[in-house]
PDB file of N, CA and C in Angstrom:
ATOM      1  N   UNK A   1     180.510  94.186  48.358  1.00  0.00           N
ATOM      2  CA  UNK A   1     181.591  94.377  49.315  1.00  0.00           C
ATOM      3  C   UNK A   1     182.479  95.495  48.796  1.00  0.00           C
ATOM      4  N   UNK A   2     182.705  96.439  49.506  1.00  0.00           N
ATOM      5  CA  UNK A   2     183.924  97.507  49.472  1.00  0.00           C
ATOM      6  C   UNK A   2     185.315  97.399  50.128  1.00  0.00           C
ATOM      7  N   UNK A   3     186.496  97.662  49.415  1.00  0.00           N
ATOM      8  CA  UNK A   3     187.273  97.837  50.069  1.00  0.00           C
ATOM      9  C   UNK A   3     187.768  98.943  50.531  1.00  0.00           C
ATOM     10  N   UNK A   4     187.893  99.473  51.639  1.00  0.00           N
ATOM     11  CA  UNK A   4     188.587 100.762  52.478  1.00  0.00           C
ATOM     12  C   UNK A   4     189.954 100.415  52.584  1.00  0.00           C
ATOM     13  N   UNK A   5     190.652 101.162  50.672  1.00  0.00           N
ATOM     14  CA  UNK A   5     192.049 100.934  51.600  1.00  0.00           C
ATOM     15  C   UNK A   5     193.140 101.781  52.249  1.00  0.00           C
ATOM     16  N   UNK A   6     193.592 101.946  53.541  1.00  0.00           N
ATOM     17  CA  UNK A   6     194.164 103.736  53.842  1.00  0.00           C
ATOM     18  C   UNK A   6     195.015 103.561  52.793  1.00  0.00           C
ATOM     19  N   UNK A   7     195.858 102.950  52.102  1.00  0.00           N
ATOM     20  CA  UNK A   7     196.912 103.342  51.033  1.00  0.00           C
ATOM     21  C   UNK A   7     196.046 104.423  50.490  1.00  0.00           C
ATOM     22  N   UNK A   8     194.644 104.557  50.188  1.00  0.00           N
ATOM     23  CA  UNK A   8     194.077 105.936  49.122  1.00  0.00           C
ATOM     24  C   UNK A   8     194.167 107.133  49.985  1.00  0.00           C
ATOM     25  N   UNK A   9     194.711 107.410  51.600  1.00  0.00           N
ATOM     26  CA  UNK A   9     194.260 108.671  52.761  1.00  0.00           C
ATOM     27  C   UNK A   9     195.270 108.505  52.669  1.00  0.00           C
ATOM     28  N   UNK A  10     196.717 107.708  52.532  1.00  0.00           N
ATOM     29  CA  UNK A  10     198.057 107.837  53.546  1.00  0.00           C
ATOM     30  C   UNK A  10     198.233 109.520  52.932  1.00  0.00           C
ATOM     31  N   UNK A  11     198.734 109.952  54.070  1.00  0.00           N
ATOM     32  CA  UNK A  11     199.413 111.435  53.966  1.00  0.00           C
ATOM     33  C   UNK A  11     200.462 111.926  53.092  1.00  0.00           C
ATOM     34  N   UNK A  12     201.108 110.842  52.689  1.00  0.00           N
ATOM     35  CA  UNK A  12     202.419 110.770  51.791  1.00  0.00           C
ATOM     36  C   UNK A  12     203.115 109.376  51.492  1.00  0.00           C
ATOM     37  N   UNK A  13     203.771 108.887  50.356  1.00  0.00           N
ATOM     38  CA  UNK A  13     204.244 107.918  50.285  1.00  0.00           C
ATOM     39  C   UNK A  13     205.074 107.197  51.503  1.00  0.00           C
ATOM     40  N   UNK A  14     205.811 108.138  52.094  1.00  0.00           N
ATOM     41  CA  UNK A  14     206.556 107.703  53.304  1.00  0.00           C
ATOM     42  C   UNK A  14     206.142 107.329  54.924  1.00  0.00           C
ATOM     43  N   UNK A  15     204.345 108.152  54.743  1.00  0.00           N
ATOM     44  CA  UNK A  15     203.823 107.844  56.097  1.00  0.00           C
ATOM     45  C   UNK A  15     204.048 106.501  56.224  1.00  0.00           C
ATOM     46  N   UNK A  16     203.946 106.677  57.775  1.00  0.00           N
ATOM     47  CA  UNK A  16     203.692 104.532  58.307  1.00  0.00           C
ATOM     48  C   UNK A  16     202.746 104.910  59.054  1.00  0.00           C
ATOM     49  N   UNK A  17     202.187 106.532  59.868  1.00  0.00           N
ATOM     50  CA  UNK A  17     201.315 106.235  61.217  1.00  0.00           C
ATOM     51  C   UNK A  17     200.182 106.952  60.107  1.00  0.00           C
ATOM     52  N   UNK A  18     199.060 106.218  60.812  1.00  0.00           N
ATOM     53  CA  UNK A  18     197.868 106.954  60.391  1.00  0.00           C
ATOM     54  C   UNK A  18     197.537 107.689  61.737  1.00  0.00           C
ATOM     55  N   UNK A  19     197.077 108.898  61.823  1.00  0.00           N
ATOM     56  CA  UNK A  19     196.791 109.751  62.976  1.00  0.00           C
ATOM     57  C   UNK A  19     196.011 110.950  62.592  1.00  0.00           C
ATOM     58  N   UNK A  20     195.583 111.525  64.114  1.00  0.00           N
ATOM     59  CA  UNK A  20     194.672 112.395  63.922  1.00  0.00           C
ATOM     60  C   UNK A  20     193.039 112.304  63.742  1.00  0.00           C
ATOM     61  N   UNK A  21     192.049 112.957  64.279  1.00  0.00           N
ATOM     62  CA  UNK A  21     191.206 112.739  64.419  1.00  0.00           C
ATOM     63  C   UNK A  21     190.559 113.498  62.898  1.00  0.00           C
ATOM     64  N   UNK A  22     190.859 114.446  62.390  1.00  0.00           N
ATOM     65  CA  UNK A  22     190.845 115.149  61.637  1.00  0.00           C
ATOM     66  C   UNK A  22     191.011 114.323  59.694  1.00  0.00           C
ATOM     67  N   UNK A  23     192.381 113.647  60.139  1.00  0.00           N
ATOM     68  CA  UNK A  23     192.669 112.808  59.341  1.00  0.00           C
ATOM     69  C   UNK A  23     191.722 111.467  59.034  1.00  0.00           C
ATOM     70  N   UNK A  24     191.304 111.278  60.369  1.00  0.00           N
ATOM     71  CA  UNK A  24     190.022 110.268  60.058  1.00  0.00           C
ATOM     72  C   UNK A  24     188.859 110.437  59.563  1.00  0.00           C
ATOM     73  N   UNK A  25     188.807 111.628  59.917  1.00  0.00           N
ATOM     74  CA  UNK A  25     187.147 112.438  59.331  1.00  0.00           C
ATOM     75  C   UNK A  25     187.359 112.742  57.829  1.00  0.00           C
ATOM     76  N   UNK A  26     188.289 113.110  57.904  1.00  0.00           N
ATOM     77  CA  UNK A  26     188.955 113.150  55.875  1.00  0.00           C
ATOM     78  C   UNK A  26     188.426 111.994  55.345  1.00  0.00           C
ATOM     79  N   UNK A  27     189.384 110.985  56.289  1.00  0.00           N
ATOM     80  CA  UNK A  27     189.113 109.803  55.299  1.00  0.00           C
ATOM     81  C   UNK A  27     187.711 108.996  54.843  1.00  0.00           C
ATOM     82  N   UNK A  28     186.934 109.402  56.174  1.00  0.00           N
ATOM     83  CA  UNK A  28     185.536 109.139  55.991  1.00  0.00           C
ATOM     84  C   UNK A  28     184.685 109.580  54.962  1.00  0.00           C
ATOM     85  N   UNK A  29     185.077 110.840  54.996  1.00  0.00           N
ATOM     86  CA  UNK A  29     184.533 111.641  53.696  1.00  0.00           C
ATOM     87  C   UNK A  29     184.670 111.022  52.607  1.00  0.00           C
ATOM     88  N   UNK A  30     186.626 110.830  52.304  1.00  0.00           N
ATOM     89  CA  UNK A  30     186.711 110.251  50.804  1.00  0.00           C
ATOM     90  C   UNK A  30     186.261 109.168  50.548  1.00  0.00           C
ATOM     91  N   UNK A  31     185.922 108.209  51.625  1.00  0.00           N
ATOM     92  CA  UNK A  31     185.378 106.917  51.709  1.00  0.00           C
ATOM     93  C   UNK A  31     184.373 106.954  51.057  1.00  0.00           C
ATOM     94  N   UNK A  32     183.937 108.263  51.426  1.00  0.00           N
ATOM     95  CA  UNK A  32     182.131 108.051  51.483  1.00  0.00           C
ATOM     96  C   UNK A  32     181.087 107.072  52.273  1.00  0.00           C
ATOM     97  N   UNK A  33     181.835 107.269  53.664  1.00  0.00           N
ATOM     98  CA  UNK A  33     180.722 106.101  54.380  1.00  0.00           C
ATOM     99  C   UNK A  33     179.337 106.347  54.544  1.00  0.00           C
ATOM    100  N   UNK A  34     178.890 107.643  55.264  1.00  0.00           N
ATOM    101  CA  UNK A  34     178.026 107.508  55.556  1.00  0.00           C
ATOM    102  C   UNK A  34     177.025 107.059  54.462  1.00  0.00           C
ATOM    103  N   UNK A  35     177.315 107.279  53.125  1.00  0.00           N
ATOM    104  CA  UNK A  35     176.108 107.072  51.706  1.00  0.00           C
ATOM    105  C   UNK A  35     176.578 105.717  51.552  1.00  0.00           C
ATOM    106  N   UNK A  36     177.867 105.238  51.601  1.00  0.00           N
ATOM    107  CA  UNK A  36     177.301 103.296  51.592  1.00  0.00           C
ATOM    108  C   UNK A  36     177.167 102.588  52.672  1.00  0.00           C
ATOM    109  N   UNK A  37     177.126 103.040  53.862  1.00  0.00           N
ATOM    110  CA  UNK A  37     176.332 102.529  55.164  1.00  0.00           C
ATOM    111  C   UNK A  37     175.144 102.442  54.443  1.00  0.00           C
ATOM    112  N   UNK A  38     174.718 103.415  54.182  1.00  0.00           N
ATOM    113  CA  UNK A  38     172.954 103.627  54.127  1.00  0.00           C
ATOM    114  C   UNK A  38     172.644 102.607  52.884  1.00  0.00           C
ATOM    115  N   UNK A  39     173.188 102.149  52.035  1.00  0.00           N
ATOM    116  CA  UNK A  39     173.110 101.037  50.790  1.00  0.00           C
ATOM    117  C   UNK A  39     173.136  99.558  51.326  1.00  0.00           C
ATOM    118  N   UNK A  40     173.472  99.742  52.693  1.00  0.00           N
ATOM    119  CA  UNK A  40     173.826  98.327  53.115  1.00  0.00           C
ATOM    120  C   UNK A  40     175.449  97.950  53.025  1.00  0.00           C
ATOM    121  N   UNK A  41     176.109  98.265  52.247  1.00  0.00           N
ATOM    122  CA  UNK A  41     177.034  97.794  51.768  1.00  0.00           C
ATOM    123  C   UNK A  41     177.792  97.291  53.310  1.00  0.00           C
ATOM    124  N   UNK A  42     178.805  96.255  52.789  1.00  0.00           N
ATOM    125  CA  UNK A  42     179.614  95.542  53.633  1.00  0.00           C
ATOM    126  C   UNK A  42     180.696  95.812  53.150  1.00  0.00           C
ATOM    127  N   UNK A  43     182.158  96.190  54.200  1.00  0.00           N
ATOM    128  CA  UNK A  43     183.480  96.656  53.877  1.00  0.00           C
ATOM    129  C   UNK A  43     184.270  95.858  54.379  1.00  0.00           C
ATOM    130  N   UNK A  44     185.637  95.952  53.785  1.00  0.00           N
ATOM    131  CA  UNK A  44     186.928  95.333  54.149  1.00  0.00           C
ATOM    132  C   UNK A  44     188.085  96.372  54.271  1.00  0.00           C
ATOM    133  N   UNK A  45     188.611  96.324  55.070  1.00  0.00           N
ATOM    134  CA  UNK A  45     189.135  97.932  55.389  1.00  0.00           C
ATOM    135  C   UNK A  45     190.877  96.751  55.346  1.00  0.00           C
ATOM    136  N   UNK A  46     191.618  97.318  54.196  1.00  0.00           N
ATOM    137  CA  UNK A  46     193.018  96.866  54.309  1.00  0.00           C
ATOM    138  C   UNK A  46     193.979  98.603  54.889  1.00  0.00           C
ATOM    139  N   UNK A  47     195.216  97.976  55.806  1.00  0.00           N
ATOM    140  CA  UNK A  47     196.272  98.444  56.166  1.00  0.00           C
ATOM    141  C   UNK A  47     197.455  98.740  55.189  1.00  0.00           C
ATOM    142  N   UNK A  48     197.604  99.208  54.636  1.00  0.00           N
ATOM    143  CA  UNK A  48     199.375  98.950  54.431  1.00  0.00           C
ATOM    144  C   UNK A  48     199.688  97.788  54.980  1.00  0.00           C
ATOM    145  N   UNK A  49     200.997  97.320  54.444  1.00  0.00           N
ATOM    146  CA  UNK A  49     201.501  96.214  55.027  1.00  0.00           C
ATOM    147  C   UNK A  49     202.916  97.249  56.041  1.00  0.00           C
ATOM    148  N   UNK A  50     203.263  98.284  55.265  1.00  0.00           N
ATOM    149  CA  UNK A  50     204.440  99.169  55.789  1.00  0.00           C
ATOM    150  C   UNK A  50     203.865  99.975  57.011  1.00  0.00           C
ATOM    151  N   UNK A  51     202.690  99.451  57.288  1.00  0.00           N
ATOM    152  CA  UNK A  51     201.965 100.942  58.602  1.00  0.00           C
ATOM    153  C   UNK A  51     202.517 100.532  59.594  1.00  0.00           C
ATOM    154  N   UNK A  52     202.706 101.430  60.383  1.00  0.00           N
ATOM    155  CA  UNK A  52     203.409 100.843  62.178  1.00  0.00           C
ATOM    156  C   UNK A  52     202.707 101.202  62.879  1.00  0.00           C
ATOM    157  N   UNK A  53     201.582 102.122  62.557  1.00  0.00           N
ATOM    158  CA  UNK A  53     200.515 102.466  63.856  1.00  0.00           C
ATOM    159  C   UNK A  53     199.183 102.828  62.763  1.00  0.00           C
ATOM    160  N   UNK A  54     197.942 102.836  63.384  1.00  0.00           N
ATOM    161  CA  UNK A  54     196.746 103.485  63.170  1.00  0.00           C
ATOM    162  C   UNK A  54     196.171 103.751  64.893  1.00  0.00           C
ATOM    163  N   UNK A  55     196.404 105.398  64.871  1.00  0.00           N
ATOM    164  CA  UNK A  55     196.374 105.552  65.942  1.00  0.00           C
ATOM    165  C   UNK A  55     195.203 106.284  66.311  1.00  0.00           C
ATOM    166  N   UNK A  56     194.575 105.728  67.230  1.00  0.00           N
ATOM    167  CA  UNK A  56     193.128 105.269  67.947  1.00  0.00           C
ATOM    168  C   UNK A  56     192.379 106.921  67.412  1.00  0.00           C
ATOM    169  N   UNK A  57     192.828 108.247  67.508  1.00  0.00           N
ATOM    170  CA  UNK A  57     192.271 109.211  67.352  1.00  0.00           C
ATOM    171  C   UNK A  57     191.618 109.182  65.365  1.00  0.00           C
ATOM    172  N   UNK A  58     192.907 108.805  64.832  1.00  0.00           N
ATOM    173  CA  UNK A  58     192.266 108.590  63.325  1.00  0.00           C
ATOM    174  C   UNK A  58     191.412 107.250  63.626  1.00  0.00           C
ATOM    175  N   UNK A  59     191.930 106.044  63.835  1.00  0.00           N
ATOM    176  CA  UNK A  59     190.485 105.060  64.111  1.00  0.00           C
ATOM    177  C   UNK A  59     188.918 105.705  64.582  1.00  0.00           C
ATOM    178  N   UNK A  60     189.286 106.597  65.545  1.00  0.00           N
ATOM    179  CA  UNK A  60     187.592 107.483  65.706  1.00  0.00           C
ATOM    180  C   UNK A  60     187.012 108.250  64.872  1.00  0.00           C
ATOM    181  N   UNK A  61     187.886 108.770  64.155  1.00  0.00           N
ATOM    182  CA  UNK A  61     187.446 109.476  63.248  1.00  0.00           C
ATOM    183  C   UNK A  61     186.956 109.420  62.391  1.00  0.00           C
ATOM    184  N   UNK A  62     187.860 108.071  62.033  1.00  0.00           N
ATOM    185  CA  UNK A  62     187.493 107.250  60.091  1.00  0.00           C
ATOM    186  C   UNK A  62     185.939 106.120  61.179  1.00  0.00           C
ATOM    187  N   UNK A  63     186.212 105.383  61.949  1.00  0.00           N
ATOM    188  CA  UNK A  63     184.900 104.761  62.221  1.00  0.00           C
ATOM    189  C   UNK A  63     183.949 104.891  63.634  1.00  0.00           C
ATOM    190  N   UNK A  64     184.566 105.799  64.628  1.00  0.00           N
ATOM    191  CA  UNK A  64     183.332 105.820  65.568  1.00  0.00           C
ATOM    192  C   UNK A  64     182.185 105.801  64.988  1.00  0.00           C
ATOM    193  N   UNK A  65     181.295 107.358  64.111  1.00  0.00           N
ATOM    194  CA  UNK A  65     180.296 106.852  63.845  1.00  0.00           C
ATOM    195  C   UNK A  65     179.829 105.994  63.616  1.00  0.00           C
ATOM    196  N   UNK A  66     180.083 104.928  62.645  1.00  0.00           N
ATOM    197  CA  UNK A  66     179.789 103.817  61.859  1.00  0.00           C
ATOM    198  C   UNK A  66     179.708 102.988  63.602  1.00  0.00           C
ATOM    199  N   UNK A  67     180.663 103.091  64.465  1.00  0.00           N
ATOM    200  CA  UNK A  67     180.304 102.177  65.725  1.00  0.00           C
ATOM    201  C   UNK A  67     179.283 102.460  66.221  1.00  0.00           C
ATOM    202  N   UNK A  68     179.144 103.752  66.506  1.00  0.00           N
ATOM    203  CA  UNK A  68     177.974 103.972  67.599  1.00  0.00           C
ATOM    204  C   UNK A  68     176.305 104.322  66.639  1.00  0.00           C
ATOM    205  N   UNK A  69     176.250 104.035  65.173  1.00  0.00           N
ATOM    206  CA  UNK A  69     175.637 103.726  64.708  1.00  0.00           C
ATOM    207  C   UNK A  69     174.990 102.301  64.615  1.00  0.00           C
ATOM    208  N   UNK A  70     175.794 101.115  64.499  1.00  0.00           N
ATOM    209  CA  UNK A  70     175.546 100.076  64.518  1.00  0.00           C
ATOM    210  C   UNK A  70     175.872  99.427  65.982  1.00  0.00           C
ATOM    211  N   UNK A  71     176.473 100.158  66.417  1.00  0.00           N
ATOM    212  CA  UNK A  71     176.851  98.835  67.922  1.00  0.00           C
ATOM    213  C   UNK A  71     177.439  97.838  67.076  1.00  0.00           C
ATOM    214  N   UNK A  72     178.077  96.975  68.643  1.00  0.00           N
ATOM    215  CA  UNK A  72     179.732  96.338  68.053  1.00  0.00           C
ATOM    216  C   UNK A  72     179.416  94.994  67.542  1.00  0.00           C
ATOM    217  N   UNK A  73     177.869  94.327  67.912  1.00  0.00           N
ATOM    218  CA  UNK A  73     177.899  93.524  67.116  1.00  0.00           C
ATOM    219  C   UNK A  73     178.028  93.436  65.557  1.00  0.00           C
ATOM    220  N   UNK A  74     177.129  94.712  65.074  1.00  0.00           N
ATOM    221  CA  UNK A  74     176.541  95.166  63.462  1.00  0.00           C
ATOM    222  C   UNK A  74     177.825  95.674  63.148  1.00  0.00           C
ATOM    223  N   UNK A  75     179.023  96.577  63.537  1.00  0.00           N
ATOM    224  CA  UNK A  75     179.911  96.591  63.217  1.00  0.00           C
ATOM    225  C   UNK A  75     181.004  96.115  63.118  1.00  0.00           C
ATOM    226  N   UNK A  76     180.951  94.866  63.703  1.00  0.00           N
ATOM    227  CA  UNK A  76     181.722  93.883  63.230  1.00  0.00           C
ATOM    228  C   UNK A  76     181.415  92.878  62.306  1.00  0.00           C
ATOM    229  N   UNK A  77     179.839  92.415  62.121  1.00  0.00           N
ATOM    230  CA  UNK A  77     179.455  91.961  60.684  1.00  0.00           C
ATOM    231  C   UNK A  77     179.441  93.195  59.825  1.00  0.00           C
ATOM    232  N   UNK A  78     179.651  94.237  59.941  1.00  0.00           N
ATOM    233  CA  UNK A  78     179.329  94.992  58.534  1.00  0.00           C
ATOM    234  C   UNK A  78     181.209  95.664  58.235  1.00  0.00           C
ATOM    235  N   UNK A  79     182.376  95.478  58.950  1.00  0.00           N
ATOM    236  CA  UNK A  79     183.403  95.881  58.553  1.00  0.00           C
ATOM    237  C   UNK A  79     184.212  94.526  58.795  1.00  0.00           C
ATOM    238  N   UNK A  80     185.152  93.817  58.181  1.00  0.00           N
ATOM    239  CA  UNK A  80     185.993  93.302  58.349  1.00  0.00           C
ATOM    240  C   UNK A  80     187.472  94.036  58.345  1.00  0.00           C
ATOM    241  N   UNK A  81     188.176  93.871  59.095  1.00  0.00           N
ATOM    242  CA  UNK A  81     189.750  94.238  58.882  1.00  0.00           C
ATOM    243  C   UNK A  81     191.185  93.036  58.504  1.00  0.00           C
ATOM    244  N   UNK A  82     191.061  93.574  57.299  1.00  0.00           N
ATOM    245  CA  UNK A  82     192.284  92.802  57.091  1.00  0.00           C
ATOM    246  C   UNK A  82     193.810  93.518  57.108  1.00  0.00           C
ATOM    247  N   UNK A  83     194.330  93.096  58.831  1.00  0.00           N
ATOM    248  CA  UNK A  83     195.239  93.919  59.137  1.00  0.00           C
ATOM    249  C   UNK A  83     196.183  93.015  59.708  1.00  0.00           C
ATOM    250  N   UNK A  84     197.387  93.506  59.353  1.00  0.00           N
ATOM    251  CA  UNK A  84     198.205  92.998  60.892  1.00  0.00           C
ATOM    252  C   UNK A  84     197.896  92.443  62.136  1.00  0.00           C
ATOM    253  N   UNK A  85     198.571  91.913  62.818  1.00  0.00           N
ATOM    254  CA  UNK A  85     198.378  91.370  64.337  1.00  0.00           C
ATOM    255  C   UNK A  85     198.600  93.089  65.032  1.00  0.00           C
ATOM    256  N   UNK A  86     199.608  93.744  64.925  1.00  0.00           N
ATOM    257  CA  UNK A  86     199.938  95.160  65.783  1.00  0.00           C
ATOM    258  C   UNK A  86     198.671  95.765  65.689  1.00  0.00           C
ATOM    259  N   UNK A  87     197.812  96.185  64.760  1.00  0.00           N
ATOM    260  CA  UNK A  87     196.746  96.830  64.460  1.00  0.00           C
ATOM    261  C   UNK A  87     195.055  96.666  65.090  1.00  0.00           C
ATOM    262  N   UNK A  88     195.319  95.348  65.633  1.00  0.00           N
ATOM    263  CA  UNK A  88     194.099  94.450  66.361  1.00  0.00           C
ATOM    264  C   UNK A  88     193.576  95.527  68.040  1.00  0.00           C
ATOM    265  N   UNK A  89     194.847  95.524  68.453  1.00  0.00           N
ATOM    266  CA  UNK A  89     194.539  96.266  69.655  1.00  0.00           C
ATOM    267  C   UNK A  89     193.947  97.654  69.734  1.00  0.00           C
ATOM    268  N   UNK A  90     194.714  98.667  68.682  1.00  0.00           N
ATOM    269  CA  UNK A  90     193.837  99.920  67.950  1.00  0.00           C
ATOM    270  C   UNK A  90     191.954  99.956  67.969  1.00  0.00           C
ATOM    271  N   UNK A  91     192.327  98.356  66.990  1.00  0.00           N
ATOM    272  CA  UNK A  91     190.950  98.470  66.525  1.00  0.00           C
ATOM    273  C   UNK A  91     190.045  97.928  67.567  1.00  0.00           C
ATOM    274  N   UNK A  92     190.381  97.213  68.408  1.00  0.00           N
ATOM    275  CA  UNK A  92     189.515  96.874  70.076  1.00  0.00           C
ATOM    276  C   UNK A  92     189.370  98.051  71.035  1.00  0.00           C
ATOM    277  N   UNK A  93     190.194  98.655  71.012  1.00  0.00           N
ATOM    278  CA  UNK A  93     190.396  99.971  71.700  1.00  0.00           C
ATOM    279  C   UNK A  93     189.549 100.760  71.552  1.00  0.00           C
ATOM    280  N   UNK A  94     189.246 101.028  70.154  1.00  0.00           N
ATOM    281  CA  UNK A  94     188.353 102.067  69.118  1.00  0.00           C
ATOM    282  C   UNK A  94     186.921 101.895  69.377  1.00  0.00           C
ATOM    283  N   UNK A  95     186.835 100.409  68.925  1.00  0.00           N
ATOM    284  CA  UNK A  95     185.631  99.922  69.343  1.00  0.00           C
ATOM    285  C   UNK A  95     184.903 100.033  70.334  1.00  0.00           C
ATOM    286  N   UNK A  96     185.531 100.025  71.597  1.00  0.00           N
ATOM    287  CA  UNK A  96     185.005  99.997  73.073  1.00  0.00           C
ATOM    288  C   UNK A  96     185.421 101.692  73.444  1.00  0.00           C
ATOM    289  N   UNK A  97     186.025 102.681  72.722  1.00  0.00           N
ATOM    290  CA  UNK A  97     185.880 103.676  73.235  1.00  0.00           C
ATOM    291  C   UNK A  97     184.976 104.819  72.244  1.00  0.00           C
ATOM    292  N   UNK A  98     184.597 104.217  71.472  1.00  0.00           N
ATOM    293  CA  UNK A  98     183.440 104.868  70.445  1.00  0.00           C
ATOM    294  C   UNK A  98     181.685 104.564  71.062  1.00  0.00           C
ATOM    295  N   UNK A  99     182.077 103.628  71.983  1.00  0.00           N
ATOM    296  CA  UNK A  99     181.027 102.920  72.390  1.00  0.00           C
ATOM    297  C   UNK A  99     180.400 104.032  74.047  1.00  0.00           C
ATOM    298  N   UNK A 100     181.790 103.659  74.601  1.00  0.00           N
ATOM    299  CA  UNK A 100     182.090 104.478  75.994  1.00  0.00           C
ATOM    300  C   UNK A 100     182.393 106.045  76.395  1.00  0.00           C
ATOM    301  N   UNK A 101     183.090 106.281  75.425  1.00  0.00           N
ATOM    302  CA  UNK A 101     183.879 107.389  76.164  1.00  0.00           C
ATOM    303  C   UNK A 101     182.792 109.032  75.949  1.00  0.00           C
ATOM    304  N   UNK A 102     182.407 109.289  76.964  1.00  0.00           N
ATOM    305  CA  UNK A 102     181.563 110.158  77.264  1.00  0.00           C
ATOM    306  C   UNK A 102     182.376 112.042  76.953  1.00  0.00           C
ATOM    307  N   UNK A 103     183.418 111.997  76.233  1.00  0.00           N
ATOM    308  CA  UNK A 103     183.688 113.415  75.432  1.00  0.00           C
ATOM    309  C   UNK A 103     183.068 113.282  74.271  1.00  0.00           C
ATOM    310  N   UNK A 104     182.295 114.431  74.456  1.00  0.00           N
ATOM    311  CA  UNK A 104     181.544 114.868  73.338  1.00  0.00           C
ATOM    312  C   UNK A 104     182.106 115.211  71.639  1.00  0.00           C
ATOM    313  N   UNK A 105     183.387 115.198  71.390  1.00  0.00           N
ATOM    314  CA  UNK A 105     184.222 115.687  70.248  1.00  0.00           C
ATOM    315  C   UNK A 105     184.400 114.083  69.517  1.00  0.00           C
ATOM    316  N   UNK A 106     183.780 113.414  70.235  1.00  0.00           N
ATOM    317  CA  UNK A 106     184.309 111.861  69.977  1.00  0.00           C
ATOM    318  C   UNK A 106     182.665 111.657  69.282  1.00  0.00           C
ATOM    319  N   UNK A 107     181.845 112.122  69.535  1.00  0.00           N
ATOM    320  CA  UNK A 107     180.464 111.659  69.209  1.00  0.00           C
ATOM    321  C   UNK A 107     180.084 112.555  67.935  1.00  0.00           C
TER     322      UNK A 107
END
């Protein structure tokens, strides 16, 4: 099991929003997902407790692939989130628009 925690991407000690699509693709990188997807590995992705948003464009960034790689069943056994209640809707959002949304910059 891995933990993904944004405290290692936040932008600065003082951020609270995670954002940007750009910023998500960063974080993917430093993650290194795509090489422990491929190991199997299983993640736990913690929040800040101080975050006030993770906003849906960094959510695509840091995990569409990983969605539309696995579909939402496999990606929900293969990521857990241990987040806030505010953060739940992001991550439903993400889910069903990594799945759906037919712009190509998203894929």
């Amino acid at each position: 099991m891995s933990i993904l925690d944004l405290e290692e991407v936040r932008s600065s000690r003082e951020a609270r929003v995670f954002s940007g699509r750009d910023a998500g693709e960063a974080a993917r990188g430093r993650f290194q997902l795509d090489r422990l997807e491929k190991q199997g590995e299983h993640f736990t992705v913690r929040v800040p407790e101080d975050a006030l948003a993770v906003n849906l464009s960094f959510f695509l960034g840091l995990f569409g692939p990983s969605v539309r790689k696995h579909g939402e069943d496999e990606f929900r056994r293969t990521f857990t989130f241990d987040v806030k209640p505010v953060h739940h809707k992001t991550i439903e959002e993400g889910i069903r628009r990594a799945l759906t949304d037919p712009d190509p910059l998203f894929r």
